[in-house]
PDB file of N, CA and C in Angstrom:
ATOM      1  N   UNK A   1     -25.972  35.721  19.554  1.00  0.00           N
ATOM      2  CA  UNK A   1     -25.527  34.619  18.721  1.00  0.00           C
ATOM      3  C   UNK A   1     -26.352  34.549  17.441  1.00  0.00           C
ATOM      4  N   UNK A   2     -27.873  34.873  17.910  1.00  0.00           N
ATOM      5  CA  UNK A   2     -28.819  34.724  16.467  1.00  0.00           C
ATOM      6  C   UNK A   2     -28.470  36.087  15.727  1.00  0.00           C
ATOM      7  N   UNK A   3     -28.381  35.889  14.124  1.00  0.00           N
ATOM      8  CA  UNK A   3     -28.464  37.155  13.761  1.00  0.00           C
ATOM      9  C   UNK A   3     -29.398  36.046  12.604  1.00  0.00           C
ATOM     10  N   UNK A   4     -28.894  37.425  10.993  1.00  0.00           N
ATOM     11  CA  UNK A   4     -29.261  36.983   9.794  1.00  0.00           C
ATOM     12  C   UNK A   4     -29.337  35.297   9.401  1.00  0.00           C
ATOM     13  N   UNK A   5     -30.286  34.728   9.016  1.00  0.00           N
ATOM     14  CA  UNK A   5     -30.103  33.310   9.101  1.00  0.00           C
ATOM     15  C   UNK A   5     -30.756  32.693   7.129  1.00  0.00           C
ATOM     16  N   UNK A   6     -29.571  32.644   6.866  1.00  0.00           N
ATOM     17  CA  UNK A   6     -29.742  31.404   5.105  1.00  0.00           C
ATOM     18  C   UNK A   6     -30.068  30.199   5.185  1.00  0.00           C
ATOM     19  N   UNK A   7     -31.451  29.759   4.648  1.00  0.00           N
ATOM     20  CA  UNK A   7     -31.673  28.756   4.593  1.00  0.00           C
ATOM     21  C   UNK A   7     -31.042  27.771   4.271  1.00  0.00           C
ATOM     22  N   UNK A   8     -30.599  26.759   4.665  1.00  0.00           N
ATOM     23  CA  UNK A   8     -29.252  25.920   4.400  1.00  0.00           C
ATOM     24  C   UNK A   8     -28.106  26.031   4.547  1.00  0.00           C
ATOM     25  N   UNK A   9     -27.617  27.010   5.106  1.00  0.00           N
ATOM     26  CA  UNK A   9     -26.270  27.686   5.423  1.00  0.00           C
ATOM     27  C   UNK A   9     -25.495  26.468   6.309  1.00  0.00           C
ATOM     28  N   UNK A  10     -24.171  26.090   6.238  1.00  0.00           N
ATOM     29  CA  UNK A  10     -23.595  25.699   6.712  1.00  0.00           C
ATOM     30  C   UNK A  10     -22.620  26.075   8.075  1.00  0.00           C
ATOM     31  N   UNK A  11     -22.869  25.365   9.190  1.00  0.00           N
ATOM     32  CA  UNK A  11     -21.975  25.586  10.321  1.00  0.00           C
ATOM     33  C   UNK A  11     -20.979  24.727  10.639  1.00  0.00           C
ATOM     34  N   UNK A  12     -19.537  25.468  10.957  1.00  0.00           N
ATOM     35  CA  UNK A  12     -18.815  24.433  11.444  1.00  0.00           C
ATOM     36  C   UNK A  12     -18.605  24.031  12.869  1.00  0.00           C
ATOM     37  N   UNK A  13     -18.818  23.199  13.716  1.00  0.00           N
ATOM     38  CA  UNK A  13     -18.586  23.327  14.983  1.00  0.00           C
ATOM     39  C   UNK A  13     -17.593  21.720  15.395  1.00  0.00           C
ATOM     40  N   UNK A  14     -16.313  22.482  16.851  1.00  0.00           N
ATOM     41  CA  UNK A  14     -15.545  21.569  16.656  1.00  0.00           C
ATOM     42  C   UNK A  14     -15.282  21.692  17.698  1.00  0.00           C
ATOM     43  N   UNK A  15     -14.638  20.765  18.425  1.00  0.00           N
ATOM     44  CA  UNK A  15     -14.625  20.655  20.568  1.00  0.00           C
ATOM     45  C   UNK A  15     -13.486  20.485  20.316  1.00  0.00           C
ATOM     46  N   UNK A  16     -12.894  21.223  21.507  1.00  0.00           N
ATOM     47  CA  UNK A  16     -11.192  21.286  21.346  1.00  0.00           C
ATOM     48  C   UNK A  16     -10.575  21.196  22.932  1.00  0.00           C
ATOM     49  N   UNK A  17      -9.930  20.992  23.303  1.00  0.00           N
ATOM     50  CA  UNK A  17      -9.461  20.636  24.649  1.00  0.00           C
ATOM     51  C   UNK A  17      -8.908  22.087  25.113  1.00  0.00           C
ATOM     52  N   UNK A  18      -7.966  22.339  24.372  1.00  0.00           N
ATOM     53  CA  UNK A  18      -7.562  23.886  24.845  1.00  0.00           C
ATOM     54  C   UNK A  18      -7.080  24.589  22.988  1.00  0.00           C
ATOM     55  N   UNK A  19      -7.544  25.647  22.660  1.00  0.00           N
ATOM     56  CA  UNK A  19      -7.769  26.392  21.622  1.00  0.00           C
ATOM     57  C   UNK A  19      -6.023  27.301  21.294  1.00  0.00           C
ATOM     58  N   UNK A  20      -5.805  27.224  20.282  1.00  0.00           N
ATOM     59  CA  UNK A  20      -4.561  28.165  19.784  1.00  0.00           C
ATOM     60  C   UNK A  20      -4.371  28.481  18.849  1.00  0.00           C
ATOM     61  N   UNK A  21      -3.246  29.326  18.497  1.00  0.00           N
ATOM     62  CA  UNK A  21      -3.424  30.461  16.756  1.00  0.00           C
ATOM     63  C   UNK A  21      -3.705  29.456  15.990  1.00  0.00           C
ATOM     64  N   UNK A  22      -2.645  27.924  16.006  1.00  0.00           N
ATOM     65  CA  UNK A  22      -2.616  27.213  14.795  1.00  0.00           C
ATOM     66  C   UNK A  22      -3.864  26.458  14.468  1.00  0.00           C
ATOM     67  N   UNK A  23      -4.696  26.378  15.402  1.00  0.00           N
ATOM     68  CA  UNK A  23      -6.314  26.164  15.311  1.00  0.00           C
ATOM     69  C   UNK A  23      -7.117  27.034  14.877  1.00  0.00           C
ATOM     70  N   UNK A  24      -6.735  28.619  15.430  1.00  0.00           N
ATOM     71  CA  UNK A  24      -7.794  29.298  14.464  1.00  0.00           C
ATOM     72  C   UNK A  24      -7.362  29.484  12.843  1.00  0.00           C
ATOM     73  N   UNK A  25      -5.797  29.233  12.626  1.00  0.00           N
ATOM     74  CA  UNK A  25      -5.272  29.145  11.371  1.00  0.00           C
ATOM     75  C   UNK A  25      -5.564  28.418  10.597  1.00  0.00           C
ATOM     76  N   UNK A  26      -6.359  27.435  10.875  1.00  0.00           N
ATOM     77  CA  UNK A  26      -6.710  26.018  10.368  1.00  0.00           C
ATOM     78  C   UNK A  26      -8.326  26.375   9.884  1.00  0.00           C
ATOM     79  N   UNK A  27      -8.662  27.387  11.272  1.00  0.00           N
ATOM     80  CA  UNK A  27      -9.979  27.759  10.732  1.00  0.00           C
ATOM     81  C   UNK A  27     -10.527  28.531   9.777  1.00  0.00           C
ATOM     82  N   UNK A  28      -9.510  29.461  10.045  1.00  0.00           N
ATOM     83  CA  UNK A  28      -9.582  30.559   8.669  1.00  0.00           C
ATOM     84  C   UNK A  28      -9.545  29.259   7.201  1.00  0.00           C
ATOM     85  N   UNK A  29      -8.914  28.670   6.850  1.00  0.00           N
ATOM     86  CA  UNK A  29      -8.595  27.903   5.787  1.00  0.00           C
ATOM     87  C   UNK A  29     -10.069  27.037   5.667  1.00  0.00           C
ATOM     88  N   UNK A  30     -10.581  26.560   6.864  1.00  0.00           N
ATOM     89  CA  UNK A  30     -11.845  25.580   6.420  1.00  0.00           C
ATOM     90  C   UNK A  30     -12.566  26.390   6.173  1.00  0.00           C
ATOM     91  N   UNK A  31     -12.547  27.968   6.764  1.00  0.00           N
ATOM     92  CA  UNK A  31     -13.734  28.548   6.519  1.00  0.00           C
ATOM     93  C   UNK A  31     -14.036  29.172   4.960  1.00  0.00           C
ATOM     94  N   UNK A  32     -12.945  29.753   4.466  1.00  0.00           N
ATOM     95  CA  UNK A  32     -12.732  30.183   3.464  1.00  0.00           C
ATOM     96  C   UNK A  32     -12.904  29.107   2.119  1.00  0.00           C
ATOM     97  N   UNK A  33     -12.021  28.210   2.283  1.00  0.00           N
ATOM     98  CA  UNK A  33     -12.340  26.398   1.492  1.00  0.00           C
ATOM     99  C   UNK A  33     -13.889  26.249   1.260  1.00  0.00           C
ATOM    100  N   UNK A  34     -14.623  25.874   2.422  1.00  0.00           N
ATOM    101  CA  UNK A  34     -16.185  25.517   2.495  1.00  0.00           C
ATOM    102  C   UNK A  34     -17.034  26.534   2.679  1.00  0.00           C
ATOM    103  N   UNK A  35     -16.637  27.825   2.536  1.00  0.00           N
ATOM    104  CA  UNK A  35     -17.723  28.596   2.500  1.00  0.00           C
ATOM    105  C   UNK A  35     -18.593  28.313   3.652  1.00  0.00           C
ATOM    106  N   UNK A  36     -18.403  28.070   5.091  1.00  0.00           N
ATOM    107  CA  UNK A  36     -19.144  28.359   6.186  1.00  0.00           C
ATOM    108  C   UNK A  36     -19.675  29.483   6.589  1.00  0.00           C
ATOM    109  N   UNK A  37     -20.992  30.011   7.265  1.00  0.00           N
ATOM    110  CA  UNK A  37     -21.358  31.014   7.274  1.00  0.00           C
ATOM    111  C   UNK A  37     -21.298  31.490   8.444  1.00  0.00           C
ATOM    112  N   UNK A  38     -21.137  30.409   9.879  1.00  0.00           N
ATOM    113  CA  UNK A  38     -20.694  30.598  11.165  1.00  0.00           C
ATOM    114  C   UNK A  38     -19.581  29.662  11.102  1.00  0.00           C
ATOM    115  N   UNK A  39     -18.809  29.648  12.610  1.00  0.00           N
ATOM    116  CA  UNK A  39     -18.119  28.912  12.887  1.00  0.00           C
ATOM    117  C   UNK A  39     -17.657  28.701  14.288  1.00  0.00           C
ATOM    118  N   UNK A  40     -18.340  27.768  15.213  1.00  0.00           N
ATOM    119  CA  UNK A  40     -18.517  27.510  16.486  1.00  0.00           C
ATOM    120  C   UNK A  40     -17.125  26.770  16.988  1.00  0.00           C
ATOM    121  N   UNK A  41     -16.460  27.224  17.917  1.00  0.00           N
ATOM    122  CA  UNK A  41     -15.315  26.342  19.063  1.00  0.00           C
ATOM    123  C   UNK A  41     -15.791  26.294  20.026  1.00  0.00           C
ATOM    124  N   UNK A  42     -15.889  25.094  20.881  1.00  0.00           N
ATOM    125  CA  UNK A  42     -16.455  24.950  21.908  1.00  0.00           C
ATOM    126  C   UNK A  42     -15.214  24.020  23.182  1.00  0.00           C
ATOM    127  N   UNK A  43     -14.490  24.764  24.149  1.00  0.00           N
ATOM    128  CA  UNK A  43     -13.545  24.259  24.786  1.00  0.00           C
ATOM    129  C   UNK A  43     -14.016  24.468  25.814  1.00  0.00           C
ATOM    130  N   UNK A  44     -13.243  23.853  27.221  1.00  0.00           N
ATOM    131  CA  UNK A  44     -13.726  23.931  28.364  1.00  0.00           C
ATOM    132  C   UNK A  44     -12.657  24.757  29.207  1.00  0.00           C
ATOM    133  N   UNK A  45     -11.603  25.039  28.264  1.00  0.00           N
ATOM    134  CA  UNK A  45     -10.595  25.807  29.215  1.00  0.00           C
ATOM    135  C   UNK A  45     -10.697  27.476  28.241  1.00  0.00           C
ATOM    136  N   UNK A  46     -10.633  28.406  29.001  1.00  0.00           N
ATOM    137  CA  UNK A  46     -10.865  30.099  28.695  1.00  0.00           C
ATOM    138  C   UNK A  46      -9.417  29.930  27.753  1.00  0.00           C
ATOM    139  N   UNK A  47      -9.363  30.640  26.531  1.00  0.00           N
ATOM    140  CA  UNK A  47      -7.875  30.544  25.583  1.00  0.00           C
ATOM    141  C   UNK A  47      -7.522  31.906  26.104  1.00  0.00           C
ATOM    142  N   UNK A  48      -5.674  31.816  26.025  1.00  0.00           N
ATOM    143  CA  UNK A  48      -4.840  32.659  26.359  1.00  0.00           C
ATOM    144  C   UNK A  48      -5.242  34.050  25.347  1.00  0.00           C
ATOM    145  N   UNK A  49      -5.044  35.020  25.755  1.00  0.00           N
ATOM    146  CA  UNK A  49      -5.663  36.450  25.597  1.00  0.00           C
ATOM    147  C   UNK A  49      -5.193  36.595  24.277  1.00  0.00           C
ATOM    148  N   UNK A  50      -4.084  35.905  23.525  1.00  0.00           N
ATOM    149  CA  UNK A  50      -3.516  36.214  22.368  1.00  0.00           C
ATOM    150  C   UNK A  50      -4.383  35.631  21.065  1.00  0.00           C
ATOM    151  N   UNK A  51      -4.879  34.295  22.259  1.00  0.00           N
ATOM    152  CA  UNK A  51      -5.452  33.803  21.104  1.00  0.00           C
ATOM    153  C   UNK A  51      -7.527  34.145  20.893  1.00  0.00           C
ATOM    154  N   UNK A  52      -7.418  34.709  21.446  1.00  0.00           N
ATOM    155  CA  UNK A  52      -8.822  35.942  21.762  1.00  0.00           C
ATOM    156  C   UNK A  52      -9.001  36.576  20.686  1.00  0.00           C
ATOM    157  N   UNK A  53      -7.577  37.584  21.148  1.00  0.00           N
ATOM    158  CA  UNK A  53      -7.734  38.673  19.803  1.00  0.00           C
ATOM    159  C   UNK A  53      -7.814  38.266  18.708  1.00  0.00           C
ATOM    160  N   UNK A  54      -6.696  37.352  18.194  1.00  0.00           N
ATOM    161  CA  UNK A  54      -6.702  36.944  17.027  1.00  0.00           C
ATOM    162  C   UNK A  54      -8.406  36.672  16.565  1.00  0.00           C
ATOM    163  N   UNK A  55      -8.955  35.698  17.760  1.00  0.00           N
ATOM    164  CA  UNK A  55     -10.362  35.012  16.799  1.00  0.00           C
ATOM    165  C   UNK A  55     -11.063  36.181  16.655  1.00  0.00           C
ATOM    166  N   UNK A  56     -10.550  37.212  17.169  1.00  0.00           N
ATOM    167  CA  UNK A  56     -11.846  38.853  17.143  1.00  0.00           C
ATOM    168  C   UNK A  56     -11.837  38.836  15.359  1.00  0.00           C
ATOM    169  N   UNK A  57     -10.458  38.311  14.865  1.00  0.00           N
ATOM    170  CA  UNK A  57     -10.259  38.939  13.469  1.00  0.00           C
ATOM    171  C   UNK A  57     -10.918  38.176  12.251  1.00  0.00           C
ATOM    172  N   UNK A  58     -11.512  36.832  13.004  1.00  0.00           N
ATOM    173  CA  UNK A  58     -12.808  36.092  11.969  1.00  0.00           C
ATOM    174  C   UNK A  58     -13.495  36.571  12.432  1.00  0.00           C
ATOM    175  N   UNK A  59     -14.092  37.217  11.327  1.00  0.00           N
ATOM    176  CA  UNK A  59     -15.758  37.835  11.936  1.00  0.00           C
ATOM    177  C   UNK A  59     -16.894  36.563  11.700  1.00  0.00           C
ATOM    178  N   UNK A  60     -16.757  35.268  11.392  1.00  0.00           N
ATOM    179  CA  UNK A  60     -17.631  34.150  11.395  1.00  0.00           C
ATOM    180  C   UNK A  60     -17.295  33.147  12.580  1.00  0.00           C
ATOM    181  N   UNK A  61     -16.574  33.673  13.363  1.00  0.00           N
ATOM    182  CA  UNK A  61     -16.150  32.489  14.526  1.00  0.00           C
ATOM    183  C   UNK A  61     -16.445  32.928  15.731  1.00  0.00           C
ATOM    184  N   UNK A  62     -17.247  32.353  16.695  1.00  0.00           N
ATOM    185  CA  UNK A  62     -17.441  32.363  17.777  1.00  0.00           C
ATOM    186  C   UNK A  62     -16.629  31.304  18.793  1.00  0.00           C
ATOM    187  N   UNK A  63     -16.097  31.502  19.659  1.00  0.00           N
ATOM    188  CA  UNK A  63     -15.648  30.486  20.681  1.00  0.00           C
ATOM    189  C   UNK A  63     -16.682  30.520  22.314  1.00  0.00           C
ATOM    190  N   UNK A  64     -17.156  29.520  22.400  1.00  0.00           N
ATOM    191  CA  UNK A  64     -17.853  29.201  23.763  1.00  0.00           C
ATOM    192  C   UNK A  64     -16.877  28.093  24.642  1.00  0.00           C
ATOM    193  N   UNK A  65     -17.248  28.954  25.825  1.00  0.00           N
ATOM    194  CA  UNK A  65     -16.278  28.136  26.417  1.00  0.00           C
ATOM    195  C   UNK A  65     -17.027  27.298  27.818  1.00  0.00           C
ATOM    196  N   UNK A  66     -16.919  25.905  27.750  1.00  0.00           N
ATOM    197  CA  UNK A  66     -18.094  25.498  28.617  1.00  0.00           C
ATOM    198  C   UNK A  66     -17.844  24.017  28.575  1.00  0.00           C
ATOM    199  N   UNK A  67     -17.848  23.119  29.599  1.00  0.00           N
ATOM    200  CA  UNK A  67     -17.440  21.969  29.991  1.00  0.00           C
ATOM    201  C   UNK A  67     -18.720  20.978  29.490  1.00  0.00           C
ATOM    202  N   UNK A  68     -19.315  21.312  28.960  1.00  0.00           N
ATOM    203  CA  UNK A  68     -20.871  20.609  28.202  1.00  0.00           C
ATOM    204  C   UNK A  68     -20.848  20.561  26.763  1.00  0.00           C
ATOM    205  N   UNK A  69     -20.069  19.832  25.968  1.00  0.00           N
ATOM    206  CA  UNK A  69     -20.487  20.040  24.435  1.00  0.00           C
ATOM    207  C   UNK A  69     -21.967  19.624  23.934  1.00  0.00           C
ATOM    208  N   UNK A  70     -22.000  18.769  24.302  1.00  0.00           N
ATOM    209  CA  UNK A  70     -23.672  18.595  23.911  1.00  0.00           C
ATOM    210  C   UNK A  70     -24.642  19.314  24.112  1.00  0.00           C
ATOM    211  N   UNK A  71     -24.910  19.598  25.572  1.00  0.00           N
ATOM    212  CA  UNK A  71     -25.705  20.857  25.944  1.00  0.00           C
ATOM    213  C   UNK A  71     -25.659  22.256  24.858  1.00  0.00           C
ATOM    214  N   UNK A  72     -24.097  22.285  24.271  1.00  0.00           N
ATOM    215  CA  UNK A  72     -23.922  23.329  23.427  1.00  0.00           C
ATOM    216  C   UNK A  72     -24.228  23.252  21.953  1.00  0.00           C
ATOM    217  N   UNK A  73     -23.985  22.147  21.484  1.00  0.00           N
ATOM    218  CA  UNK A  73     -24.544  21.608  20.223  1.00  0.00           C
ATOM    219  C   UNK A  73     -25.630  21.512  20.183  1.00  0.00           C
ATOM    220  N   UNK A  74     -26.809  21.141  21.260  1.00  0.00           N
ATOM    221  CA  UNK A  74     -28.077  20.944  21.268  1.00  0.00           C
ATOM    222  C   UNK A  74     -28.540  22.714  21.116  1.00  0.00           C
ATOM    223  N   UNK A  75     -28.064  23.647  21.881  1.00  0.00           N
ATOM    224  CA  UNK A  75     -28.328  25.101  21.531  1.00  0.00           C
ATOM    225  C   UNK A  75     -28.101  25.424  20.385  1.00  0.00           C
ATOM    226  N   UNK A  76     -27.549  25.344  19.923  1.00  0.00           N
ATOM    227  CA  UNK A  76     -26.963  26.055  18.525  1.00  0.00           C
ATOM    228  C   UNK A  76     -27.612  25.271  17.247  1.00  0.00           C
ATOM    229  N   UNK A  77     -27.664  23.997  17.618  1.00  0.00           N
ATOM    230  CA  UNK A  77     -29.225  23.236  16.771  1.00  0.00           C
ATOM    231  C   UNK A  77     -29.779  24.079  16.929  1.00  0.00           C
ATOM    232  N   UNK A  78     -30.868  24.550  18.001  1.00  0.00           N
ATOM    233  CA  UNK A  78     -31.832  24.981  18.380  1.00  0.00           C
ATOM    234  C   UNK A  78     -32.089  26.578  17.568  1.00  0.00           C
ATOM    235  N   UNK A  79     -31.143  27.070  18.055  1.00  0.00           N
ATOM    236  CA  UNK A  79     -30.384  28.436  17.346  1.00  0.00           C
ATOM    237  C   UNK A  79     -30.730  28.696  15.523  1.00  0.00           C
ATOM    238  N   UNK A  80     -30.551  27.426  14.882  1.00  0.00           N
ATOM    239  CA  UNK A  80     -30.194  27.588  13.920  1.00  0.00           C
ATOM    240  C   UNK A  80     -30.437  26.182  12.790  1.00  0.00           C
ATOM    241  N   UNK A  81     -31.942  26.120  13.314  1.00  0.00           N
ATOM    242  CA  UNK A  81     -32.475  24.717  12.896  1.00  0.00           C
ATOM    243  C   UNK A  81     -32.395  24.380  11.502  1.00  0.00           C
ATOM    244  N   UNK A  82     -32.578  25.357  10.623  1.00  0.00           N
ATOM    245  CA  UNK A  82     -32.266  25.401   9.356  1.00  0.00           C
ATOM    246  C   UNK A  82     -30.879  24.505   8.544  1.00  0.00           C
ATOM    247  N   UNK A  83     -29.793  25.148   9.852  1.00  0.00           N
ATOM    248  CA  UNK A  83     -28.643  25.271   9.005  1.00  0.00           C
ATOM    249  C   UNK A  83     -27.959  23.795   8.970  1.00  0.00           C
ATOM    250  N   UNK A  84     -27.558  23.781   8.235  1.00  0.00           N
ATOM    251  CA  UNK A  84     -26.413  22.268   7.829  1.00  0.00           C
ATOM    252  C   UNK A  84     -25.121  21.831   9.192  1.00  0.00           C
ATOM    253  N   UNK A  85     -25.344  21.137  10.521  1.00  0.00           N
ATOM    254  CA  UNK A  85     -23.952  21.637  11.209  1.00  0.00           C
ATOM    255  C   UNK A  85     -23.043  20.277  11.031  1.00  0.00           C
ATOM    256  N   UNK A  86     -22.124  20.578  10.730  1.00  0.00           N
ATOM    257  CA  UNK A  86     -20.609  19.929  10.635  1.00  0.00           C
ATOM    258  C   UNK A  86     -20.219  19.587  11.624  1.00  0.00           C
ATOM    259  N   UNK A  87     -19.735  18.727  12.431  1.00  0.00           N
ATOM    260  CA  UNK A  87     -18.400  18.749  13.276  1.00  0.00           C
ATOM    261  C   UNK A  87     -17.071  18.632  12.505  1.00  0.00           C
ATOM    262  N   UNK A  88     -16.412  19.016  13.121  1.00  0.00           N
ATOM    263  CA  UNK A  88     -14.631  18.533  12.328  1.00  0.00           C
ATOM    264  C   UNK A  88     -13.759  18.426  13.963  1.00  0.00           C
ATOM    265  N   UNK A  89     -13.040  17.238  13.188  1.00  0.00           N
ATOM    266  CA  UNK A  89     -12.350  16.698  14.634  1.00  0.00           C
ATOM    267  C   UNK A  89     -11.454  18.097  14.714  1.00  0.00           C
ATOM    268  N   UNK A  90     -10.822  18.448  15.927  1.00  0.00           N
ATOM    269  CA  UNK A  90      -9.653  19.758  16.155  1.00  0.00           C
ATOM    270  C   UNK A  90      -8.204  19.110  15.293  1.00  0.00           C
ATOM    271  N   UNK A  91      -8.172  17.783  15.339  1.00  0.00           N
ATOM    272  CA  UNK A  91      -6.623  17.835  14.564  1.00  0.00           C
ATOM    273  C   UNK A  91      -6.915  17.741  12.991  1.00  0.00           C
ATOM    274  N   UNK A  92      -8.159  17.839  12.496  1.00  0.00           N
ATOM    275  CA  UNK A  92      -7.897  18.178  11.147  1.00  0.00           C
ATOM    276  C   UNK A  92      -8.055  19.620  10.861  1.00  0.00           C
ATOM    277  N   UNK A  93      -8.101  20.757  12.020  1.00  0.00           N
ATOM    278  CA  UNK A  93      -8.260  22.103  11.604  1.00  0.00           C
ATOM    279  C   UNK A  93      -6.442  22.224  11.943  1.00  0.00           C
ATOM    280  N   UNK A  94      -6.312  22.211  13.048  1.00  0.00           N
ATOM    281  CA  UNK A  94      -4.417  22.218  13.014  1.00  0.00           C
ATOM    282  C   UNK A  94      -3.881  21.773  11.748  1.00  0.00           C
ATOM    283  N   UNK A  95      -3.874  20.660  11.721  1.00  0.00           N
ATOM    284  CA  UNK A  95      -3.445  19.832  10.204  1.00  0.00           C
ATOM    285  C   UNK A  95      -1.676  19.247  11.337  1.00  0.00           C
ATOM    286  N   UNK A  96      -1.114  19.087  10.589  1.00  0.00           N
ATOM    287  CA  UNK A  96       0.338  18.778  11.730  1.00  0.00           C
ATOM    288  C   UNK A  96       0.768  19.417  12.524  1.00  0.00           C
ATOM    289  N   UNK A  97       0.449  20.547  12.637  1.00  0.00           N
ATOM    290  CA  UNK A  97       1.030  21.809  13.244  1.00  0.00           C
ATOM    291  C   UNK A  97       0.142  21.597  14.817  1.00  0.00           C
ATOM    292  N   UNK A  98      -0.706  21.043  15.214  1.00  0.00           N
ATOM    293  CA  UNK A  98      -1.943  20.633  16.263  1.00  0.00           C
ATOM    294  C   UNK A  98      -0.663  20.695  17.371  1.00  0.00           C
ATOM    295  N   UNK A  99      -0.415  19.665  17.229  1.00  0.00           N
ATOM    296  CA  UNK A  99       1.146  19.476  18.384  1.00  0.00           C
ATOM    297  C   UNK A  99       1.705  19.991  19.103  1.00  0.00           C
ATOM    298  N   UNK A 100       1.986  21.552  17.872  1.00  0.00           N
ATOM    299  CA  UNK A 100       3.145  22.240  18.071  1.00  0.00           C
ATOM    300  C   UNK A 100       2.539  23.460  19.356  1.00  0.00           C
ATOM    301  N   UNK A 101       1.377  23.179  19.168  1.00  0.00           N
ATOM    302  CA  UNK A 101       0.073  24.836  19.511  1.00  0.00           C
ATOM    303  C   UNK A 101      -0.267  24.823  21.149  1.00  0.00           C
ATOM    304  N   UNK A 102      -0.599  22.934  21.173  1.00  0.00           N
ATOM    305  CA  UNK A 102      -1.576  23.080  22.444  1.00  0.00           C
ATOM    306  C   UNK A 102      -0.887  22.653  23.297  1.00  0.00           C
TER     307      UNK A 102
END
């Protein structure tokens, strides 16, 4: 998870109930918009294999999958004490389309 680390670098991290394209579609757009340098999903249910591959194709997004968000936010603090972290609620990365996905 640790690699290269910018002082002040911004992370986005966002808890999602169950994860899909139109969420990582949403992500690509915040990521690109705000210039994030990671980008953390943290759900408690494993996402369907389609939507796997796809996140293989942000190379700034990680998905953890784990019934503890805090426990996970408190790591990735830890991880990356430097950096700036964000939450964003999951229906403003969908945008209307949230609905249609999960």
């Amino acid at each position: 998870m640790a690699d290269k680390q910018i002082a002040g670098e911004s992370i986005l991290l966002s808890h999602l109930k169950k994860i899909g394209i139109v969420h990582l579609h949403g992500i690509e757009r915040y990521i690109d918009r705000n210039r994030f340098k990671r980008c953390f999903l943290i759900t408690p249910v494993t996402p369907h294999e389609n939507v796997l591959s796809y996140a293989q194709k942000i190379p700034s997004l990680e998905i953890i999958v784990s019934h503890n968000f805090r426990e996970e936010k408190r790591k990735i603090t830890e991880t990356y004490p430097e950096a700036k972290l964000i939450t964003v609620d999951p229906y403003h990365l969908a945008g209307r389309d949230g609905m249609l996905d999960a």
